[in-house]
N, C-alpha and C. Protein backbone atom coordinates (compact mmCIF):
# COMPACT_ATOMS: atom_id res chain seq x y z
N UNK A 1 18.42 -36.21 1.00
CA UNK A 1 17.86 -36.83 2.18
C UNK A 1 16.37 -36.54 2.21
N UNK A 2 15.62 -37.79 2.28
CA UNK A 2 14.21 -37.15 2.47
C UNK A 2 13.60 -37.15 4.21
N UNK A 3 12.33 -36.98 4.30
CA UNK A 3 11.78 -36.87 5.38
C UNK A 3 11.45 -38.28 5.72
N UNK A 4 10.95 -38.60 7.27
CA UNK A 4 10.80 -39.89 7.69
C UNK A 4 9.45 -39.77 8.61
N UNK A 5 8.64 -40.38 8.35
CA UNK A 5 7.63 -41.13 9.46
C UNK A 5 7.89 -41.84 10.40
N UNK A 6 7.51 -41.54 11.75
CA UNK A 6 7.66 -41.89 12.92
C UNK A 6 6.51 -42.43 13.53
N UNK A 7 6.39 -44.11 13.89
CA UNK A 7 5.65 -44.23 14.27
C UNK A 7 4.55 -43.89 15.23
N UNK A 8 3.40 -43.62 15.28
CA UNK A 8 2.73 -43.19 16.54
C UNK A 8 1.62 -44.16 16.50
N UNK A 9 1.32 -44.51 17.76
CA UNK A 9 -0.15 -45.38 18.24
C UNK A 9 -1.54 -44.46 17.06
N UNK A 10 -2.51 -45.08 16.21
CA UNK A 10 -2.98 -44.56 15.61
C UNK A 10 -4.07 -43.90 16.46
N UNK A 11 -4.01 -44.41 17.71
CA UNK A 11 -5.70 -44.04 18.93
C UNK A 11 -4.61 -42.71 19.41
N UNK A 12 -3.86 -42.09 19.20
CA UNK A 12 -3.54 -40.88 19.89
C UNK A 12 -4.51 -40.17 20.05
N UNK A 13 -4.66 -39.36 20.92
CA UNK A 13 -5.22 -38.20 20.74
C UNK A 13 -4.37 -36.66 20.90
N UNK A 14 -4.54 -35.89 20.32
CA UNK A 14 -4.21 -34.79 20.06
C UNK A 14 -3.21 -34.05 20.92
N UNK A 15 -3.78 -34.64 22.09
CA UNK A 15 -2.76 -33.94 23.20
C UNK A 15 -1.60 -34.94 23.37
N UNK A 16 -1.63 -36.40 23.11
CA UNK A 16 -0.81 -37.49 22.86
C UNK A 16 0.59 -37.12 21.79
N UNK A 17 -0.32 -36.72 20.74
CA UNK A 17 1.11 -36.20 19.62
C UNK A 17 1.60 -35.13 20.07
N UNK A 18 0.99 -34.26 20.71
CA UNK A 18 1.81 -33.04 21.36
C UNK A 18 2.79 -32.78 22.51
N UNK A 19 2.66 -34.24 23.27
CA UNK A 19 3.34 -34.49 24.23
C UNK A 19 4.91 -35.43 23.69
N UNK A 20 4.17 -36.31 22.75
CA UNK A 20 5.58 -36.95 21.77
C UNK A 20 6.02 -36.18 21.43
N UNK A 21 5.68 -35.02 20.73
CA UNK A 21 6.78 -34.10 19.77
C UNK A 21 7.09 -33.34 20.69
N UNK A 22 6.74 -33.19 21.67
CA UNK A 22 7.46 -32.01 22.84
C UNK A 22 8.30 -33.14 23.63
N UNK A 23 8.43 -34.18 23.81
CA UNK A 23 9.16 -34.74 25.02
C UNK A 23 10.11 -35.46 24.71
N UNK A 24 10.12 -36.34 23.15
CA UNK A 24 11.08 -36.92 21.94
C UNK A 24 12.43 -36.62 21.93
N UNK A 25 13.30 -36.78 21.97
CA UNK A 25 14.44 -36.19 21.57
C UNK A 25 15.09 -36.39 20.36
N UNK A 26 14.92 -35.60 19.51
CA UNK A 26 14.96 -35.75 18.36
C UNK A 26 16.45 -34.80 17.65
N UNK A 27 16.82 -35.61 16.32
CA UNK A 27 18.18 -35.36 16.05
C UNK A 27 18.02 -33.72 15.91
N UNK A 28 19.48 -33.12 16.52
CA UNK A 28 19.62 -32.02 16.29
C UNK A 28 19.19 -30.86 14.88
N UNK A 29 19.31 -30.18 14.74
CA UNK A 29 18.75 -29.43 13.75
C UNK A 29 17.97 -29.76 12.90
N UNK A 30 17.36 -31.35 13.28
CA UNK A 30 15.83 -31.70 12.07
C UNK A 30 14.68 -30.68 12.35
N UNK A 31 13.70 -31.25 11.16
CA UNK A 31 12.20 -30.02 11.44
C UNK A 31 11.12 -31.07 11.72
N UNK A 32 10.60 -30.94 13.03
CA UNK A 32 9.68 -32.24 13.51
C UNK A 32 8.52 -31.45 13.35
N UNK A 33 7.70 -32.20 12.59
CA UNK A 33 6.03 -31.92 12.02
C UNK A 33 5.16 -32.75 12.89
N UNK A 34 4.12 -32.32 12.81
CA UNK A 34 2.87 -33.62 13.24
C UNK A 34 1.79 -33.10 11.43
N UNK A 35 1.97 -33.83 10.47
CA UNK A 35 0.87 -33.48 9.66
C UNK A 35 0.07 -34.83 9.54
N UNK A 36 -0.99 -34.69 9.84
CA UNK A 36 -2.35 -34.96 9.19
C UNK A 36 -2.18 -36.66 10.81
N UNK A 37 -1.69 -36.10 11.87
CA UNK A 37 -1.55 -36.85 13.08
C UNK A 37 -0.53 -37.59 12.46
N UNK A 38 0.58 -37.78 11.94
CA UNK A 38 2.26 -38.15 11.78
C UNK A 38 2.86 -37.25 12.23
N UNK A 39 3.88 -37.99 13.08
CA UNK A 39 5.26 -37.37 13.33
C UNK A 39 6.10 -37.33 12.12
N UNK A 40 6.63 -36.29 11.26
CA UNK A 40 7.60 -36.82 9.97
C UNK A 40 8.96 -35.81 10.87
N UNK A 41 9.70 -36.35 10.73
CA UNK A 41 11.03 -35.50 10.25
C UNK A 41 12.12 -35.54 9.36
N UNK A 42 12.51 -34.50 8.98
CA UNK A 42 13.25 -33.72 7.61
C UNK A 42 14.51 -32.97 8.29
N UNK A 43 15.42 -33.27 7.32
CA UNK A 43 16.45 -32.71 7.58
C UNK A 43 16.59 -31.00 7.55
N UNK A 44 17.41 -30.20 7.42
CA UNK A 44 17.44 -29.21 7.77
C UNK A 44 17.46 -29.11 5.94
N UNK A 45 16.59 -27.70 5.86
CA UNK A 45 16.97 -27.07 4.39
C UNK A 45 18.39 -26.93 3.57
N UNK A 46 18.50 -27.32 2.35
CA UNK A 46 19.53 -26.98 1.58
C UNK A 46 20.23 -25.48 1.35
N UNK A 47 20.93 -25.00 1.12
CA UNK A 47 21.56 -23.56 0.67
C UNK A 47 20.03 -22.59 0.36
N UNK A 48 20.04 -23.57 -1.15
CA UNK A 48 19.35 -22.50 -2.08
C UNK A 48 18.16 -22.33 -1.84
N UNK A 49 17.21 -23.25 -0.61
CA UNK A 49 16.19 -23.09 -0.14
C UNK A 49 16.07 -21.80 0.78
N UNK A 50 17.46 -22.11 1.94
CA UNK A 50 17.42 -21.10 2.81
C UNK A 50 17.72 -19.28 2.18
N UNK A 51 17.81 -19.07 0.76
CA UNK A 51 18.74 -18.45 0.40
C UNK A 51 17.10 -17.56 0.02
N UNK A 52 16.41 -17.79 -0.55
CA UNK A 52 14.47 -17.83 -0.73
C UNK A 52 14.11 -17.41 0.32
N UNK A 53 13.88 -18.22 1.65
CA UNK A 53 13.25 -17.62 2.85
C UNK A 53 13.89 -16.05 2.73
N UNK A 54 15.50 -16.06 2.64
CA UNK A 54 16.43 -15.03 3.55
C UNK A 54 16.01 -13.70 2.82
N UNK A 55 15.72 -13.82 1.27
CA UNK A 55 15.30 -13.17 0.82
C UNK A 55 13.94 -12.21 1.05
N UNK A 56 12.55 -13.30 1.18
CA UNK A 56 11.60 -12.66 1.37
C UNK A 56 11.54 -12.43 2.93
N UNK A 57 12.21 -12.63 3.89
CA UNK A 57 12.32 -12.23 5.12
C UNK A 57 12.99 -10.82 4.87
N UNK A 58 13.85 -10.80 3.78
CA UNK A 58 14.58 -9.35 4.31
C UNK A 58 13.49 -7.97 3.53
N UNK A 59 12.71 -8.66 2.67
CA UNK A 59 11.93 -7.85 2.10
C UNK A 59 10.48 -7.26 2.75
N UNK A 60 10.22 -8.73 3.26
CA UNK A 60 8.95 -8.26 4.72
C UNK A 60 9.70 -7.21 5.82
N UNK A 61 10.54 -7.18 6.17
CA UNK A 61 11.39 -6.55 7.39
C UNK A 61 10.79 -5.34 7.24
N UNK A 62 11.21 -4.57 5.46
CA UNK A 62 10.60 -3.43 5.56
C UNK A 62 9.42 -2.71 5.75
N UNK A 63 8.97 -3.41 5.40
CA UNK A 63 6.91 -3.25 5.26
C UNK A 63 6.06 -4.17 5.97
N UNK A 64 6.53 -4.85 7.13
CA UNK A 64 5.63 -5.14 8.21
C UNK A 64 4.68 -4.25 8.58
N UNK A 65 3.40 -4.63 9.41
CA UNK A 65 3.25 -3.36 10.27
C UNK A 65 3.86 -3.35 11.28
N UNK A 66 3.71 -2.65 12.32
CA UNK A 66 4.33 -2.14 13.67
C UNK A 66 3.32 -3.23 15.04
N UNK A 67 4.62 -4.17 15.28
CA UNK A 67 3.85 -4.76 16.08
C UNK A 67 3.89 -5.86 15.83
N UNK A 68 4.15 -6.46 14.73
CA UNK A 68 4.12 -7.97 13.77
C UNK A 68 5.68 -8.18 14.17
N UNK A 69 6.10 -9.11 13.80
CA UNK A 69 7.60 -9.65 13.69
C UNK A 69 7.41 -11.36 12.82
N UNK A 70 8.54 -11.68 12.03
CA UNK A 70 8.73 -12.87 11.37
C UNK A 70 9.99 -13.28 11.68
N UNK A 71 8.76 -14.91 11.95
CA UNK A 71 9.78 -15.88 12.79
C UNK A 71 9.86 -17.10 11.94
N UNK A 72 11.34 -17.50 11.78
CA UNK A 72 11.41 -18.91 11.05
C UNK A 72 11.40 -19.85 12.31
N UNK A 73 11.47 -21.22 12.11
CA UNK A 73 11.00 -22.33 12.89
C UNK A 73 10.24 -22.03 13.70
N UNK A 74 9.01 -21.31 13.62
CA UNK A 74 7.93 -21.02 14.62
C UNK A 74 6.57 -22.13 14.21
N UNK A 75 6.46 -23.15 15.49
CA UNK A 75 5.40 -23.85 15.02
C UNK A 75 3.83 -23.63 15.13
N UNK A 76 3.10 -23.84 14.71
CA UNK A 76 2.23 -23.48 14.47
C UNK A 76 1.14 -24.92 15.26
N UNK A 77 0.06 -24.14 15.95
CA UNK A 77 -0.90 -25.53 16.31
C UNK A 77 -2.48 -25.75 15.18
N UNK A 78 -2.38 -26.45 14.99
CA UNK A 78 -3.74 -26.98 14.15
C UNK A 78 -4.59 -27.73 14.55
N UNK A 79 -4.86 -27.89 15.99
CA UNK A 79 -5.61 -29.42 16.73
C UNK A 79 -6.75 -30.06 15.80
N UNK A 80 -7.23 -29.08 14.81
CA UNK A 80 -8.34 -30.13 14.23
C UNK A 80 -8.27 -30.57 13.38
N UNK A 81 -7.02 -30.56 12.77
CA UNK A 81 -6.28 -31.10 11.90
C UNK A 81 -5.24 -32.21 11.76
N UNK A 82 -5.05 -32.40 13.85
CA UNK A 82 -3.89 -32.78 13.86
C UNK A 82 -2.95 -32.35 13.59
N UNK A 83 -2.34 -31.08 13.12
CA UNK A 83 -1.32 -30.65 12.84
C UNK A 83 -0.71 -29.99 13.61
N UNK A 84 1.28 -30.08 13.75
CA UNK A 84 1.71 -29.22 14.12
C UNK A 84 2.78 -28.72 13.42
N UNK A 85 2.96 -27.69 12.48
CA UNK A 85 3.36 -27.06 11.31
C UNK A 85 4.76 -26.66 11.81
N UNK A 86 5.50 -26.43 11.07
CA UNK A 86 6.93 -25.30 11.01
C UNK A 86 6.94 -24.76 9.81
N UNK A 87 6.53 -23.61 9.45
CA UNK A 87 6.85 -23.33 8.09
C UNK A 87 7.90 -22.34 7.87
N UNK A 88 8.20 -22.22 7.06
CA UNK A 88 9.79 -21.15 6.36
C UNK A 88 9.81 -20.11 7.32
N UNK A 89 8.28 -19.21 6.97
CA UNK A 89 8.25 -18.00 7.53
C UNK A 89 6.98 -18.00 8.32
N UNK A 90 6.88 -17.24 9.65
CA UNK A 90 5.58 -17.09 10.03
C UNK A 90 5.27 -15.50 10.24
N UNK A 91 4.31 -14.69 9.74
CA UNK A 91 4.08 -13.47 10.35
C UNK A 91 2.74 -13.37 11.01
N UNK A 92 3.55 -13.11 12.31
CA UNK A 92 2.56 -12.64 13.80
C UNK A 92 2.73 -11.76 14.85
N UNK A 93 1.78 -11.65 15.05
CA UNK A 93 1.88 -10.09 16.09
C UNK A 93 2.99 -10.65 17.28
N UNK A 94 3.87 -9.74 17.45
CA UNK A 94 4.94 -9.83 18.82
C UNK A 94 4.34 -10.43 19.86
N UNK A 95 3.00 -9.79 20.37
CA UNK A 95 2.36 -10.46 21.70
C UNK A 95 2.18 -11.72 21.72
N UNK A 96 1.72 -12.13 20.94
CA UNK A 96 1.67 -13.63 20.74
C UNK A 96 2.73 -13.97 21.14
N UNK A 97 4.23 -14.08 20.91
CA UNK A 97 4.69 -14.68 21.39
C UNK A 97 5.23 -14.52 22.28
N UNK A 98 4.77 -14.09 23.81
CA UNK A 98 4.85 -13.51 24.63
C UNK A 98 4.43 -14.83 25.48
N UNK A 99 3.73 -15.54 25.07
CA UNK A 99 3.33 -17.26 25.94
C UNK A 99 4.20 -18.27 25.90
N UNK A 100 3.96 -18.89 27.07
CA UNK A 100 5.26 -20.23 27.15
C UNK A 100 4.87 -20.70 26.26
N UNK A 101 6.26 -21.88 25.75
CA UNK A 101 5.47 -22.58 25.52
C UNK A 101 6.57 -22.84 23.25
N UNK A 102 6.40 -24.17 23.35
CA UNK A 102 6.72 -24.32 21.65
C UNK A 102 6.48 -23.74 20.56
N UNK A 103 5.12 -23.72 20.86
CA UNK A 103 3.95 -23.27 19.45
C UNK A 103 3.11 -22.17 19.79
N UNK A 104 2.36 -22.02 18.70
CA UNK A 104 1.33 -20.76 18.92
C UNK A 104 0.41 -20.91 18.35
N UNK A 105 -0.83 -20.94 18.08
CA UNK A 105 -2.49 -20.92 17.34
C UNK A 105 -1.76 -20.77 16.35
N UNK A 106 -2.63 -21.65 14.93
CA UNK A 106 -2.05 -21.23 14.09
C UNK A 106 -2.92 -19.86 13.44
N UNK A 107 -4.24 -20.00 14.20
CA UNK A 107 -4.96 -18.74 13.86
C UNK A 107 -4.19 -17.46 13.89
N UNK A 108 -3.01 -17.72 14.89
CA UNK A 108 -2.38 -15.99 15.12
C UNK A 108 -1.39 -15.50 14.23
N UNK A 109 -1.29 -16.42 13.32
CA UNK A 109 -0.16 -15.93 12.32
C UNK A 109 -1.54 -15.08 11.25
N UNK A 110 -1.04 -14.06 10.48
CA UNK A 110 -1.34 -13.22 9.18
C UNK A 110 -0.91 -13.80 8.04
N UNK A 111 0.10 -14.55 7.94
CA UNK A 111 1.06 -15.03 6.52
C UNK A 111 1.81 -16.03 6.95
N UNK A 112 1.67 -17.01 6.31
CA UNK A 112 2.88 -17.97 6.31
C UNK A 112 3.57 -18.91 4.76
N UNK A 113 4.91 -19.36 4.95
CA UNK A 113 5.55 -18.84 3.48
C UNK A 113 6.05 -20.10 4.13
N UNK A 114 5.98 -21.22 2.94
CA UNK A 114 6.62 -22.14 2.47
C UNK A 114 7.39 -22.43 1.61
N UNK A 115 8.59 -22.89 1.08
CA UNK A 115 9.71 -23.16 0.02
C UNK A 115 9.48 -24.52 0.16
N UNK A 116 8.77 -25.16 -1.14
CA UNK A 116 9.27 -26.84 -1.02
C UNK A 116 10.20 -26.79 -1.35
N UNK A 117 10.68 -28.64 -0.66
CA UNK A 117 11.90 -29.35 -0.71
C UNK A 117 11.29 -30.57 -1.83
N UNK A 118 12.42 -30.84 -2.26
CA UNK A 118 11.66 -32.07 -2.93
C UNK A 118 11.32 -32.88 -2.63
N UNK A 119 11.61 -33.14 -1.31
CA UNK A 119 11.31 -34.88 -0.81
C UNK A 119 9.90 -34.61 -0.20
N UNK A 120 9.37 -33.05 0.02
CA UNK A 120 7.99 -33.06 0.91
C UNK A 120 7.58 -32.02 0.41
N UNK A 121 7.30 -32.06 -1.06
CA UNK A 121 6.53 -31.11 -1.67
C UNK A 121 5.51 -31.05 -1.88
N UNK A 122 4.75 -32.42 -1.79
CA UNK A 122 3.00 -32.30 -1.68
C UNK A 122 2.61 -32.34 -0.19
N UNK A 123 3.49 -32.18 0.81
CA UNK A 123 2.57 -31.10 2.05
C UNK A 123 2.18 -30.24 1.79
N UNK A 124 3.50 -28.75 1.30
CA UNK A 124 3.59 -27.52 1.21
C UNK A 124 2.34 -27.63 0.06
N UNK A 125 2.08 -28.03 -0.71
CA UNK A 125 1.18 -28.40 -1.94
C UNK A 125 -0.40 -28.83 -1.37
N UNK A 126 -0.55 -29.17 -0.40
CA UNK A 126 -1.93 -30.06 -0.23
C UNK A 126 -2.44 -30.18 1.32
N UNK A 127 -1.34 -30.98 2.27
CA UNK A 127 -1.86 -31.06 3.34
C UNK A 127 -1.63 -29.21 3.77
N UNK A 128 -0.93 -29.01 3.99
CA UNK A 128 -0.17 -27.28 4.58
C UNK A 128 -1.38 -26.65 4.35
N UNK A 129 -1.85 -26.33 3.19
CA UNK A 129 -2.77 -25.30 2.69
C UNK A 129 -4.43 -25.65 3.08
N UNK A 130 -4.34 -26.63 3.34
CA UNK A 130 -5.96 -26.70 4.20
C UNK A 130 -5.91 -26.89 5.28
N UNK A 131 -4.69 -26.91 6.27
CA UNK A 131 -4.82 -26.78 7.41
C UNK A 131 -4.76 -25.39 7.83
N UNK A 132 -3.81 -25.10 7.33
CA UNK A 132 -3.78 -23.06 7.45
C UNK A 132 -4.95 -22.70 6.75
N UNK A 133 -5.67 -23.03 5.74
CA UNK A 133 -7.20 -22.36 5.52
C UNK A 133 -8.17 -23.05 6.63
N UNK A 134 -8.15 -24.26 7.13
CA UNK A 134 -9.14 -24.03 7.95
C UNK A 134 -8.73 -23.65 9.57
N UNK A 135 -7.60 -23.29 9.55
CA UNK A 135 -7.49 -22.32 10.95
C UNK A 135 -7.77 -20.83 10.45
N UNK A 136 -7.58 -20.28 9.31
CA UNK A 136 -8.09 -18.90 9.12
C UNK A 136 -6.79 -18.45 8.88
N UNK A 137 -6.07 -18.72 8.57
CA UNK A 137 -4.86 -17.99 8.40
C UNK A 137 -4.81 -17.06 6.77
N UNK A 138 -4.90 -15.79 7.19
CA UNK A 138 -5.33 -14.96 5.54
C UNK A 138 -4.68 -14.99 4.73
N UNK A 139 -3.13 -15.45 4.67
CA UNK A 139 -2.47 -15.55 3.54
C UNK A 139 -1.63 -16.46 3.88
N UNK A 140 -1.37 -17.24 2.59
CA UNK A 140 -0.49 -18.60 2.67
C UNK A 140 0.52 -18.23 1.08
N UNK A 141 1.79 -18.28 1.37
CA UNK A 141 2.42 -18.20 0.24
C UNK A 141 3.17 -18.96 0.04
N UNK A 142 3.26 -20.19 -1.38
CA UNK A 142 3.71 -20.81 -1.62
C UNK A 142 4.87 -20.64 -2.66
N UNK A 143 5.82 -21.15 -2.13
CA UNK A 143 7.05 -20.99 -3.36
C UNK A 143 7.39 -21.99 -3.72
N UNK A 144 7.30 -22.66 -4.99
CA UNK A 144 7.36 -24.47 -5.15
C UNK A 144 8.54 -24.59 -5.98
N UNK A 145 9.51 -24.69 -5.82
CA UNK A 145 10.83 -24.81 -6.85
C UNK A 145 10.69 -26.04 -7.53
N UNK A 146 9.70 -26.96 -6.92
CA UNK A 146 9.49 -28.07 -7.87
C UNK A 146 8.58 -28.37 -8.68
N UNK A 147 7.93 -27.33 -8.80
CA UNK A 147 6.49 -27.29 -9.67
C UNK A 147 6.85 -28.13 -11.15
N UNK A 148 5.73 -28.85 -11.41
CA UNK A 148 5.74 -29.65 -12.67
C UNK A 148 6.69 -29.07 -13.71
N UNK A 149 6.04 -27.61 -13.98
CA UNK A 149 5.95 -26.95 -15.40
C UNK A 149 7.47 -25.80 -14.83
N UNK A 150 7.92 -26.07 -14.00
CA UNK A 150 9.14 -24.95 -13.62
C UNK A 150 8.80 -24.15 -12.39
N UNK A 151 9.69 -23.52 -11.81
CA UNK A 151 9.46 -23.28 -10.55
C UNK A 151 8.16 -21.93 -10.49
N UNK A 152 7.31 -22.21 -9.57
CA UNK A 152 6.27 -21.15 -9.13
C UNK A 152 5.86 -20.33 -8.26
N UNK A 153 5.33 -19.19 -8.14
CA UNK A 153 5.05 -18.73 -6.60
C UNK A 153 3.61 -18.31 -6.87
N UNK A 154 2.82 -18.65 -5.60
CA UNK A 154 1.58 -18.53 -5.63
C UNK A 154 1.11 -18.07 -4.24
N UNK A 155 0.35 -17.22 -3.82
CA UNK A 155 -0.29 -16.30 -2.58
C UNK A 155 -1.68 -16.95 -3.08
N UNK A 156 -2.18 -17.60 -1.23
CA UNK A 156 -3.40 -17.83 -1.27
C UNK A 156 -4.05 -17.01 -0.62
N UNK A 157 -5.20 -16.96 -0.55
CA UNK A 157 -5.82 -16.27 0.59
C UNK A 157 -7.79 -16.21 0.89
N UNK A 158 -7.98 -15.28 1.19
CA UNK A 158 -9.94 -15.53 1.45
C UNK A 158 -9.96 -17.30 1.72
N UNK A 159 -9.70 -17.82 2.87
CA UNK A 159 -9.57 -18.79 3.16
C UNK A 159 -11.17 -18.88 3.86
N UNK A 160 -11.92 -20.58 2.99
CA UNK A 160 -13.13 -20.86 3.26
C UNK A 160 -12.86 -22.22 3.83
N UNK A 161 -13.72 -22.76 5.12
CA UNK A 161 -13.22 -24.17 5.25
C UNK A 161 -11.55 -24.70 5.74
N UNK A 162 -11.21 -25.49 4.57
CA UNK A 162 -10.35 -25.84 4.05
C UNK A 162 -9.64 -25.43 2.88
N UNK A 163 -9.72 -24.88 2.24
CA UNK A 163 -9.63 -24.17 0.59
C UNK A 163 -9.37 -22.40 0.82
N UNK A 164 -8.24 -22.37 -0.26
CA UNK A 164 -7.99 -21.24 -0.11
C UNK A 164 -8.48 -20.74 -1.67
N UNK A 165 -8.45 -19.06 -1.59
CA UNK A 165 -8.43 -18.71 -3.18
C UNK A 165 -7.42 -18.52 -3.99
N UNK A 166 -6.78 -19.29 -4.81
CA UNK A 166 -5.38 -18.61 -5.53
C UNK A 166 -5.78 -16.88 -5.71
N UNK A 167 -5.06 -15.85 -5.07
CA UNK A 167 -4.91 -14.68 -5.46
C UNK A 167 -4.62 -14.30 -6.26
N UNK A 168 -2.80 -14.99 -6.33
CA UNK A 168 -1.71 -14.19 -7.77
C UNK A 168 -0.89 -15.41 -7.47
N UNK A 169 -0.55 -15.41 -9.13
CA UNK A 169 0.48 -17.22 -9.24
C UNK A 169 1.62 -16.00 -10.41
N UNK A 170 2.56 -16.84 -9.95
CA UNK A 170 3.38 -16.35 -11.70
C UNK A 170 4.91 -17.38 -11.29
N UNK A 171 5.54 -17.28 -12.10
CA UNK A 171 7.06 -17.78 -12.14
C UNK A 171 7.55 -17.05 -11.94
N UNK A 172 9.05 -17.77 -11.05
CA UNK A 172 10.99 -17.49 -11.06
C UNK A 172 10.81 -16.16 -12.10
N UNK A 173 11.09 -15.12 -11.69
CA UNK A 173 11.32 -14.18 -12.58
C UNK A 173 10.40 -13.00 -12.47
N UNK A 174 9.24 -13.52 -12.82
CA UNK A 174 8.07 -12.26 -12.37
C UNK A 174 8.27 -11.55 -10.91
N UNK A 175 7.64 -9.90 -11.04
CA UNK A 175 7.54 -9.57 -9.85
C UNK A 175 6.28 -9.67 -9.36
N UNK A 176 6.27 -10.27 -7.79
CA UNK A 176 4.87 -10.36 -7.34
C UNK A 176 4.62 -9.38 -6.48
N UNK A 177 3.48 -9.34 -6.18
CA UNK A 177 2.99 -8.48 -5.48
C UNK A 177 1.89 -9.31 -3.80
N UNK A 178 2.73 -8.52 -3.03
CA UNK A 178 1.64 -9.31 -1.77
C UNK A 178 1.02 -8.18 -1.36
N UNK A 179 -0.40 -8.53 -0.91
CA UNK A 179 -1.23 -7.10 -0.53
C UNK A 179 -1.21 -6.56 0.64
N UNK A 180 -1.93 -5.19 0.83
CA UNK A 180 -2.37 -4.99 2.27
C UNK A 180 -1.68 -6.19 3.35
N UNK A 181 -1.83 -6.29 4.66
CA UNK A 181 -1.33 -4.92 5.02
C UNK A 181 0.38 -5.06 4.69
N UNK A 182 0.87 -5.88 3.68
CA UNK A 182 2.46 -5.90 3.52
C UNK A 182 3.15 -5.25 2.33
N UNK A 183 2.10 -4.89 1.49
CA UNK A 183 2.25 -3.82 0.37
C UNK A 183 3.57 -3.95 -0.22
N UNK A 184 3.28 -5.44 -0.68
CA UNK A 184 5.40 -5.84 -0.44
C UNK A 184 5.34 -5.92 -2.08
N UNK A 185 6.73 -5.73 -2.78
CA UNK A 185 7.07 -6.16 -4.12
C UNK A 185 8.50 -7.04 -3.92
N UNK A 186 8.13 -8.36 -4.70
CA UNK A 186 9.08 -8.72 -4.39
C UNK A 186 9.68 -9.82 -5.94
N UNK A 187 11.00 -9.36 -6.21
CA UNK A 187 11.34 -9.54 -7.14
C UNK A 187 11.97 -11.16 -6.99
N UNK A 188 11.31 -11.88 -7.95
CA UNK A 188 11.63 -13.32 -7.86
C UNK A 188 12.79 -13.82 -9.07
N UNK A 189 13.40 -12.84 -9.54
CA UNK A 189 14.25 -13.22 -10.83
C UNK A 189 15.12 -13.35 -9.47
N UNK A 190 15.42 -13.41 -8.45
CA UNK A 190 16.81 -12.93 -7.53
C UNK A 190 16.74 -14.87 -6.79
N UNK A 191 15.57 -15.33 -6.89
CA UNK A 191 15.61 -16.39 -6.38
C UNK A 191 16.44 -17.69 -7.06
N UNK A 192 17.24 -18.55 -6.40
CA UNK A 192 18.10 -19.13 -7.07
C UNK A 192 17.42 -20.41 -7.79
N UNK A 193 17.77 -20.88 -8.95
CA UNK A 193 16.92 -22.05 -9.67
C UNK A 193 18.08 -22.76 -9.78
N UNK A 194 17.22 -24.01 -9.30
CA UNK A 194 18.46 -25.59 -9.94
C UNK A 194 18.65 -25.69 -10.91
């Protein structure tokens, strides 16, 4: 199943798409985006996708700092981007989400962790990563099971603009390493491949 575009008036403005995707009623357990000012929605993740998040969620658990917590379907706001994100994983300080309300800055997340799907793998690939670099978000980690050359994982970060710096890339198999403050190792031979 892939993802779908939903029409929207192209003169929206910002607070326009935010009021559609908050007031919509939209099919149960889909993941409703606003990227690049589209409404898309996607069905809910497969097994072996969710099986990736569950993993590096249980591995952050340990080595958070004190005070942070990671949240899946936590959306994220991007207004100058038009965007309104859901990604796999989000890590952000508890207080934050302490406000009414859907979403949160996407400035207030520290890390956020994507698993493409195949049907919307050049978001996680292109639009995703310059909207989270130009909100400031310090680390973006990508896990692409569909990468050209075989599946990849890549940590961005020192985010300029729009553009992030590839940190550390390697393949399904290698152990990576995420830095400060998550001092995490995390073994990717455990991740499941099609």
């Amino acid at each position: 199943m892939s993802a779908l575009t939903v029409g929207q008036d192209p003169d929206s403005t910002w607070d326009d798409l935010v009021r559609f995707w908050d007031e919509s009623d939209w099919p149960e357990g889909s993941r409703v985006e606003i990227i690049e000012g589209i409404v898309t929605v996607s069905p809910t993740p497969e097994n072996q996708h969710n099986s990736i998040v569950e993993l590096v969620q249980s591995r952050l658990y340990r080595d958070i700092p004190d005070g942070w917590g990671i949240y899946q379907t936590q959306s994220l706001a991007v207004p100058s981007r038009l965007g309104m994100f859901i990604p796999d994983l989000v890590v952000a300080p508890r207080s934050v989400m302490r406000a009414p309300g859907h979403y949160i800055p996407a400035a207030a997340a520290d890390l956020v962790v994507e698993v493409t799907s195949k049907s919307n793998a050049r978001h996680d690939r292109v639009g995703k990563p310059a909207a989270y670099a130009s909100a400031g978000i310090p680390y973006y980690l990508l896990i692409d099971r569909w990468a050209q050359g075989g599946p990849i994982i890549t940590l961005y970060g020192e985010p300029q603009s729009e553009v992030y710096r590839v940190l550390h890339a390697g393949k399904f198999g290698d152990e990576f390493l995420l830095p400060e403050p998550f001092n995490l190792r995390l073994d990717t031979s455990e991740f499941p491949v099609d």
